[in-house]
PDB file of N, CA and C in Angstrom:
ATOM      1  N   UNK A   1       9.238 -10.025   0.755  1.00  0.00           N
ATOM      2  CA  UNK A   1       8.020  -9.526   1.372  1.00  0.00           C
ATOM      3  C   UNK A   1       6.825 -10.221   0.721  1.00  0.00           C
ATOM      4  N   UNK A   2       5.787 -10.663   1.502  1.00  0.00           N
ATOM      5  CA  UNK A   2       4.646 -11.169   0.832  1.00  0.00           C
ATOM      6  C   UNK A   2       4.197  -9.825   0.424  1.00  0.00           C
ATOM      7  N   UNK A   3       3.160 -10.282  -0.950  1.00  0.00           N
ATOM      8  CA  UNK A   3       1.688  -9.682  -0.983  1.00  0.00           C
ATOM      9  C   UNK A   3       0.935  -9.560  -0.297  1.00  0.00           C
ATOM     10  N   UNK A   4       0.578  -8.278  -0.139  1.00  0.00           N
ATOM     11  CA  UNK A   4      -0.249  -7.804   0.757  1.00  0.00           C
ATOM     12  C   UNK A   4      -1.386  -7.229   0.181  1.00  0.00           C
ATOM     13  N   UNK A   5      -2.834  -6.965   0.056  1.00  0.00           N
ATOM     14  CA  UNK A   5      -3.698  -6.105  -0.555  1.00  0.00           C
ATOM     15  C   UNK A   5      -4.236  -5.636   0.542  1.00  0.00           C
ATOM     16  N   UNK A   6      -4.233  -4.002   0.080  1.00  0.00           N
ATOM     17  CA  UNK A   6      -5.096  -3.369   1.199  1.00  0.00           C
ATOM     18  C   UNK A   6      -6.434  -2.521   0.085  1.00  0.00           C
ATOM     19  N   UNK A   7      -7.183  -2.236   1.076  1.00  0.00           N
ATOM     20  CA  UNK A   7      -8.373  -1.619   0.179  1.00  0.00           C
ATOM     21  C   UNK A   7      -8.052   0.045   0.815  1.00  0.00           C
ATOM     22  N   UNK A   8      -8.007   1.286   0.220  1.00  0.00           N
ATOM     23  CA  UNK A   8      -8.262   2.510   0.411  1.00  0.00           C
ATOM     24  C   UNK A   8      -9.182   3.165  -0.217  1.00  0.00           C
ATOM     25  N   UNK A   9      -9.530   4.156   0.943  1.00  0.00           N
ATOM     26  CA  UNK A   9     -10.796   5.025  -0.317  1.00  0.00           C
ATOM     27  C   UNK A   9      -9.759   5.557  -0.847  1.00  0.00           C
ATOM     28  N   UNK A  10     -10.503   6.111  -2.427  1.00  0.00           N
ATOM     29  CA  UNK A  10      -9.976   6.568  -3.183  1.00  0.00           C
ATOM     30  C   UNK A  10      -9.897   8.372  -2.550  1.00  0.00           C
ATOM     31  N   UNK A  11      -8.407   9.138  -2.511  1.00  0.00           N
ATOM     32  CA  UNK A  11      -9.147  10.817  -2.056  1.00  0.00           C
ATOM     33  C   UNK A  11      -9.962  11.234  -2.798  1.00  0.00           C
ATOM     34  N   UNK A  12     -10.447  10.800  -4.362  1.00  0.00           N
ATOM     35  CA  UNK A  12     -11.303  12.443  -4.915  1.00  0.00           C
ATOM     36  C   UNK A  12     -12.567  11.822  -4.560  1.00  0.00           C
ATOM     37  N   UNK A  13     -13.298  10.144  -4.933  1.00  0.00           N
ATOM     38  CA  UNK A  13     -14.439  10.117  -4.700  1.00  0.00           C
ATOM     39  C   UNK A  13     -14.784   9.045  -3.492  1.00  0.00           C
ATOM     40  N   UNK A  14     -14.195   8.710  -2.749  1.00  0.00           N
ATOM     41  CA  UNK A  14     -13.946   7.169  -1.472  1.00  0.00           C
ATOM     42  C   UNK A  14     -14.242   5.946  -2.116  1.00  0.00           C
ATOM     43  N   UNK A  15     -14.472   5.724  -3.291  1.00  0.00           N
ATOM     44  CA  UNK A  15     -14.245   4.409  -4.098  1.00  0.00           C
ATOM     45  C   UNK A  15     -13.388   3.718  -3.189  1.00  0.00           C
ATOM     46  N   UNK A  16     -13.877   2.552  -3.062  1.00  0.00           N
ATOM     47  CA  UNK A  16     -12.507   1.718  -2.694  1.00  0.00           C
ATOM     48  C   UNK A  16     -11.750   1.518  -3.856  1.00  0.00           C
ATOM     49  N   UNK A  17     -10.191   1.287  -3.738  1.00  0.00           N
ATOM     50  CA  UNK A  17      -9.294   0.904  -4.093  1.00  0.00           C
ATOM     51  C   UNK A  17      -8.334   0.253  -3.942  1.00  0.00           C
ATOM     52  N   UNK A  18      -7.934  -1.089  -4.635  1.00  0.00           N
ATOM     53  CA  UNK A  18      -7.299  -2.328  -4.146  1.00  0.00           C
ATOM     54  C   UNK A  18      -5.740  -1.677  -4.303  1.00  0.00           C
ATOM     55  N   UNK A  19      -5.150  -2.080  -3.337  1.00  0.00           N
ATOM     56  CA  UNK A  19      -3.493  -1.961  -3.707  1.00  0.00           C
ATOM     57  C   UNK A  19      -3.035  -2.980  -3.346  1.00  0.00           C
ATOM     58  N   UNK A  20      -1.818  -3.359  -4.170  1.00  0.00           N
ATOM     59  CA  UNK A  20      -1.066  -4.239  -3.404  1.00  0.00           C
ATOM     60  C   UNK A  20       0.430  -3.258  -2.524  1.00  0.00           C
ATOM     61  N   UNK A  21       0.573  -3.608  -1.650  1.00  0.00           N
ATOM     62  CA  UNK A  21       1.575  -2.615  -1.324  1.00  0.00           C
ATOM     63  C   UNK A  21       3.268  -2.886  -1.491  1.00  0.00           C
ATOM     64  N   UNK A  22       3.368  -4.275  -1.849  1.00  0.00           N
ATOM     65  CA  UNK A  22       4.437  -4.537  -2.350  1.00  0.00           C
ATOM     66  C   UNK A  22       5.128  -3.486  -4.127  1.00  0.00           C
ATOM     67  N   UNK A  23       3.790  -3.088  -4.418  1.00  0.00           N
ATOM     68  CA  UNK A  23       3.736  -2.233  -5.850  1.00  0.00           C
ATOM     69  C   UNK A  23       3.776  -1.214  -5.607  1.00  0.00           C
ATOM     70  N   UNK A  24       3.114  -0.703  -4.633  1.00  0.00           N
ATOM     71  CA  UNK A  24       2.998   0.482  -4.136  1.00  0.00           C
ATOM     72  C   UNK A  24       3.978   1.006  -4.234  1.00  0.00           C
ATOM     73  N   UNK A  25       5.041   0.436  -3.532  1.00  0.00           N
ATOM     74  CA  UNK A  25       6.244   0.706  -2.665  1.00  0.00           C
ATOM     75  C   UNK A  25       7.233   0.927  -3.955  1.00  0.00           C
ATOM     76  N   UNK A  26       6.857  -0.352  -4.891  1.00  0.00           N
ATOM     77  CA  UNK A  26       8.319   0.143  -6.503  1.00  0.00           C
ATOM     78  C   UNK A  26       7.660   1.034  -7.044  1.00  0.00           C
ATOM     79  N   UNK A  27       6.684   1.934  -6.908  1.00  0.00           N
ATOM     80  CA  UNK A  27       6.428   3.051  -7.634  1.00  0.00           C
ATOM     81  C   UNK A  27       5.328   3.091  -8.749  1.00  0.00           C
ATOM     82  N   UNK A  28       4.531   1.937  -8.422  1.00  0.00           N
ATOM     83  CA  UNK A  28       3.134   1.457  -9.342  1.00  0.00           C
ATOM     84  C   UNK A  28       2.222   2.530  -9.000  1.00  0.00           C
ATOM     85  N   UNK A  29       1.423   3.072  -9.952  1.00  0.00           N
ATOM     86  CA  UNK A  29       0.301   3.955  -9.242  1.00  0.00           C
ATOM     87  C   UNK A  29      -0.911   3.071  -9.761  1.00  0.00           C
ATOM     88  N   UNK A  30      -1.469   3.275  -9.113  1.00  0.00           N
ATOM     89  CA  UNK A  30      -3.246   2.819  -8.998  1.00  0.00           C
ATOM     90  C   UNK A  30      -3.979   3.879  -9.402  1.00  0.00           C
ATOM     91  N   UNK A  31      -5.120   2.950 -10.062  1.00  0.00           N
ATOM     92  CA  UNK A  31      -6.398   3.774 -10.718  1.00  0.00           C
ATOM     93  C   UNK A  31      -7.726   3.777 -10.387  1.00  0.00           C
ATOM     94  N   UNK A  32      -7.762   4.688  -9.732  1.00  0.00           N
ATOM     95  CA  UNK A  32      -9.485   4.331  -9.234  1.00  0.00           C
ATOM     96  C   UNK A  32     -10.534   3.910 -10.211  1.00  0.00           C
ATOM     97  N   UNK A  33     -11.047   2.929  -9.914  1.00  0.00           N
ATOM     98  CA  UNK A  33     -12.081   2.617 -10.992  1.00  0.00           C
ATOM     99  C   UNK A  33     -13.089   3.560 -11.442  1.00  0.00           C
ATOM    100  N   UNK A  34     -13.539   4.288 -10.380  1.00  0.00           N
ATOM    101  CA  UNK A  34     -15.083   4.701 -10.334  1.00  0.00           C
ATOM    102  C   UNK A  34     -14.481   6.263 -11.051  1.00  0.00           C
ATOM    103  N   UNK A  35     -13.896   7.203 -10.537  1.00  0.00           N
ATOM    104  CA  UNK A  35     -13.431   8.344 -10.856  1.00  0.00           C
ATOM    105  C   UNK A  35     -12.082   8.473 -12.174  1.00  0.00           C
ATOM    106  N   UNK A  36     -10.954   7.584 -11.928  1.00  0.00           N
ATOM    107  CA  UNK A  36      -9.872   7.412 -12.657  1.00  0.00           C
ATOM    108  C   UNK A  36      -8.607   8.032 -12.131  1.00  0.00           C
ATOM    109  N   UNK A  37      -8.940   8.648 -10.723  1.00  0.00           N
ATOM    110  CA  UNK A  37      -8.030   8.690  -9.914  1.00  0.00           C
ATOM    111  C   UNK A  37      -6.389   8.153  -9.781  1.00  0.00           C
ATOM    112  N   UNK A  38      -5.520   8.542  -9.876  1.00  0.00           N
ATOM    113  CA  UNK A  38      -4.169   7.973  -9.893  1.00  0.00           C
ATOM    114  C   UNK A  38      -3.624   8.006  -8.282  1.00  0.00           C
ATOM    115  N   UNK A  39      -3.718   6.790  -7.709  1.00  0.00           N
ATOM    116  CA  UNK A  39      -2.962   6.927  -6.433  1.00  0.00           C
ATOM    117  C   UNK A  39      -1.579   6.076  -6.280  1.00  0.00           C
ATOM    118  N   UNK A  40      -0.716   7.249  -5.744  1.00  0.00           N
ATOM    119  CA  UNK A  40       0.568   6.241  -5.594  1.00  0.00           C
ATOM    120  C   UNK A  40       1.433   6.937  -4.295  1.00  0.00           C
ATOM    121  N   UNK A  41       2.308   6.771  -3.887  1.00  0.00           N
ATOM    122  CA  UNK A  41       2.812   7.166  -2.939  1.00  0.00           C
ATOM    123  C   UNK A  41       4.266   8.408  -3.839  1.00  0.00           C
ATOM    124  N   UNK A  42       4.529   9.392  -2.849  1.00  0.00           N
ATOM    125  CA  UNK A  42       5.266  10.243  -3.325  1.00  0.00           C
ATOM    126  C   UNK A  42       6.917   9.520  -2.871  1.00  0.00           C
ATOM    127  N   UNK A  43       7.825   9.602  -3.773  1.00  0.00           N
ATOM    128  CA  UNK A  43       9.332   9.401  -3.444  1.00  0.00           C
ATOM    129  C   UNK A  43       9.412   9.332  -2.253  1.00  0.00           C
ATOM    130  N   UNK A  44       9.416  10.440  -1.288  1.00  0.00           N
ATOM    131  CA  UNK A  44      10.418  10.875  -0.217  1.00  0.00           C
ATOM    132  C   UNK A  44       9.710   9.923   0.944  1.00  0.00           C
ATOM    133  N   UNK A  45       8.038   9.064   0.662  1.00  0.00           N
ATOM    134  CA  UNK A  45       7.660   8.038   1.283  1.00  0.00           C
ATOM    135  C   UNK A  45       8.080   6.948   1.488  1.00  0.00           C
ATOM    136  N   UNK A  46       7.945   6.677   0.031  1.00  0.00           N
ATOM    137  CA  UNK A  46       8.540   4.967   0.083  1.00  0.00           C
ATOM    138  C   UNK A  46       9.470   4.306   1.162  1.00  0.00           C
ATOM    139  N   UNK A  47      10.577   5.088   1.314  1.00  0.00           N
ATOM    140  CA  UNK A  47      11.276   4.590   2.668  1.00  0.00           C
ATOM    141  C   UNK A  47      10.542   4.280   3.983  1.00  0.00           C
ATOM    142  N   UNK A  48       9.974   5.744   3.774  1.00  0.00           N
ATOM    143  CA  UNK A  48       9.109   5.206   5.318  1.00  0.00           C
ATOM    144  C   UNK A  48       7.807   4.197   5.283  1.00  0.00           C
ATOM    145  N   UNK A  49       7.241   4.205   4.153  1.00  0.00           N
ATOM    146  CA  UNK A  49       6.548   2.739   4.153  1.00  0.00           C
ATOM    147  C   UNK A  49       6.856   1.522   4.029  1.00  0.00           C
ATOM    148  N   UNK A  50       7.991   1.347   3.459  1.00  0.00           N
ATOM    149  CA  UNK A  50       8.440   0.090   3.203  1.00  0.00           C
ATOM    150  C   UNK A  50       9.203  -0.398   4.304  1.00  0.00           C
ATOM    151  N   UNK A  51       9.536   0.658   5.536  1.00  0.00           N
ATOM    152  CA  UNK A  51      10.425   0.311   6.533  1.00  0.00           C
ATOM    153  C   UNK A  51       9.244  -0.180   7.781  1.00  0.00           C
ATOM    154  N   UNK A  52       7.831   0.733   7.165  1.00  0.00           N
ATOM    155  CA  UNK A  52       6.536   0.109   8.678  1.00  0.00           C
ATOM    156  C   UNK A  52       6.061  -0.895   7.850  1.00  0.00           C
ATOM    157  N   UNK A  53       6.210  -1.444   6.525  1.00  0.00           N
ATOM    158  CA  UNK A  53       5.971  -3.194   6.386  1.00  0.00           C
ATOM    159  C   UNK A  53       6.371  -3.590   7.210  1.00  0.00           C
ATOM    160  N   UNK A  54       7.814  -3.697   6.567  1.00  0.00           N
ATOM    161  CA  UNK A  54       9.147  -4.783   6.677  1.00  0.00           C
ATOM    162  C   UNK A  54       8.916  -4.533   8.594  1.00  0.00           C
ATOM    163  N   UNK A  55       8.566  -3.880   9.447  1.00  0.00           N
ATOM    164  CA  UNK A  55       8.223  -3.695  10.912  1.00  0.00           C
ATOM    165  C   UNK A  55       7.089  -4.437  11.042  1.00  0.00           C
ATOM    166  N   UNK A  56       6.219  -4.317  10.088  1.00  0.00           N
ATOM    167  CA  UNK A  56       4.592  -4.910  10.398  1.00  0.00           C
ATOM    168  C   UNK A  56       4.442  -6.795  10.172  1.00  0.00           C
ATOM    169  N   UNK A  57       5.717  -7.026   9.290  1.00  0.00           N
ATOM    170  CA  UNK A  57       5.903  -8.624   8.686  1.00  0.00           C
ATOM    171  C   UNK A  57       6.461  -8.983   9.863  1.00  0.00           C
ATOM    172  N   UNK A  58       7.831  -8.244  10.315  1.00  0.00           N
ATOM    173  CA  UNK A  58       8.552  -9.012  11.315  1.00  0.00           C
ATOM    174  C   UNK A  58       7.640  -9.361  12.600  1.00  0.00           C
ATOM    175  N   UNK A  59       6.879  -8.141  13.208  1.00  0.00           N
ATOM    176  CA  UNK A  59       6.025  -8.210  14.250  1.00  0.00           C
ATOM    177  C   UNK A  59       4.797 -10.061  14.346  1.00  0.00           C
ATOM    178  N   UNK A  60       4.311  -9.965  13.029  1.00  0.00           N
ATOM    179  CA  UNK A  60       3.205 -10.743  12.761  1.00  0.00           C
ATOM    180  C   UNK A  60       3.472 -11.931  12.237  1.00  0.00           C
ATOM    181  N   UNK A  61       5.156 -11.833  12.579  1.00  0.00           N
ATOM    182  CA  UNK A  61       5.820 -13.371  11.933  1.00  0.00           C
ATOM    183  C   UNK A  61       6.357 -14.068  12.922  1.00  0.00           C
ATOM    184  N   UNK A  62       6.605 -13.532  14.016  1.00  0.00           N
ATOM    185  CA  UNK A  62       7.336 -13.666  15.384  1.00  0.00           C
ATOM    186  C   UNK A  62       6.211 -14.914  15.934  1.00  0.00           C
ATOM    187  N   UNK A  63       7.053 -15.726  16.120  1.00  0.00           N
ATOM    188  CA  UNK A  63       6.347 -17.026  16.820  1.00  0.00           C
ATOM    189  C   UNK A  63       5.452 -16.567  18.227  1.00  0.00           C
ATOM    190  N   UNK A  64       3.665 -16.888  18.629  1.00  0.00           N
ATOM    191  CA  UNK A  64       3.568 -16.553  19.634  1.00  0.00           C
ATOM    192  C   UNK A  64       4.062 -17.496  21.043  1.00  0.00           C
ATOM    193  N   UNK A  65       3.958 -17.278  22.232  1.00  0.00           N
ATOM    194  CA  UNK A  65       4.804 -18.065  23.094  1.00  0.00           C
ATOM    195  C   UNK A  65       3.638 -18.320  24.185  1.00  0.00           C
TER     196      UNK A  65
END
């Protein structure tokens, strides 16, 4: 899977926050800069995010015609 960075607000203060979501996904949590916020995705997610990548790569990799 490539690197991907997405920006999210942060939930406690909407800071943006850089993720990469390839990290995301092995269980890295992120720190909001501005607040110190810990964002990461919960267990029972990961599957389902890593399955609408791996959907979102194949889609945007597909030769157009």
């Amino acid at each position: 899977m490539k690197t991907k960075t997405v920006t999210l607000p942060c939930p406690a203060c909407n800071t943006p926050v850089f993720i990469e979501v390839s990290q995301l996904i092995l269980g890295t949590r992120f720190t909001c800069s501005n607040c110190q916020a810990a964002i990461g995705l919960a267990q029972n997610s990961k599957s389902i995010v890593e399955e609408a990548v791996q959907s979102y790569t194949s889609l945007t990799s597909t030769p157009k015609k």
